[in-house]
Protein backbone atom coordinates (compact mmCIF):
# COMPACT_ATOMS: atom_id res chain seq x y z
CA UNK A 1 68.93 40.47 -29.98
CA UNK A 2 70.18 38.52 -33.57
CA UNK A 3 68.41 35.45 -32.27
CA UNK A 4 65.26 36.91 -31.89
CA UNK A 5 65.22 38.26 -35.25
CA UNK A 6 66.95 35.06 -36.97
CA UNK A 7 64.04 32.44 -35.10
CA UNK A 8 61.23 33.55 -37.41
CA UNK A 9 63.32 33.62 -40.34
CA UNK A 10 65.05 30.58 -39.86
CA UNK A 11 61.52 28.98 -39.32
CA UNK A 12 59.87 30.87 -42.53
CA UNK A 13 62.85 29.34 -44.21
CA UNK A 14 62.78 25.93 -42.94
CA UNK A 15 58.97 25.51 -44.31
CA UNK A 16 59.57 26.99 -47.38
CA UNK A 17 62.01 24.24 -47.65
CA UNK A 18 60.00 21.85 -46.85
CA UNK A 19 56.58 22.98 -49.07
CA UNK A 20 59.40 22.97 -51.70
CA UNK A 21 60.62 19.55 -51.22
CA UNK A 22 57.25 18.21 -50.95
CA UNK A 23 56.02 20.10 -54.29
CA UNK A 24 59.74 18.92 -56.33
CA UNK A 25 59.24 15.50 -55.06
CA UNK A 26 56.19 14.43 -57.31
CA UNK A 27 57.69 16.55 -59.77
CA UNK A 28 60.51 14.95 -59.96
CA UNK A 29 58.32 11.31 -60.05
CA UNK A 30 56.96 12.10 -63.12
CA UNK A 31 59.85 12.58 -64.80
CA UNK A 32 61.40 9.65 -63.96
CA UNK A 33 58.06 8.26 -66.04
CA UNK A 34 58.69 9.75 -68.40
C-alpha cells in the first residue's frame, strides 16, 4: 500500500533534486568568478 504511494513521490523528489543540482551548479560557477 505505502510503497505504492511513496514510488511517485520518491521519484518527483529525486528529479527535483536533480533539476536543482543541475540549475545550483552553474550558479554556483559564477560565483566562484566572481
Amino acid at each position: 500500500m505505502f510503497m505504492n504511494i511513496l514510488a511517485p513521490l520518491w521519484g518527483t523528489i529525486v528529479v527535483l533534486g536533480l533539476l536543482a543540482a543541475a540549475a545550483s551548479i552553474p550558479h554556483l560557477r559564477k560565483e566562484r568568478r566572481r
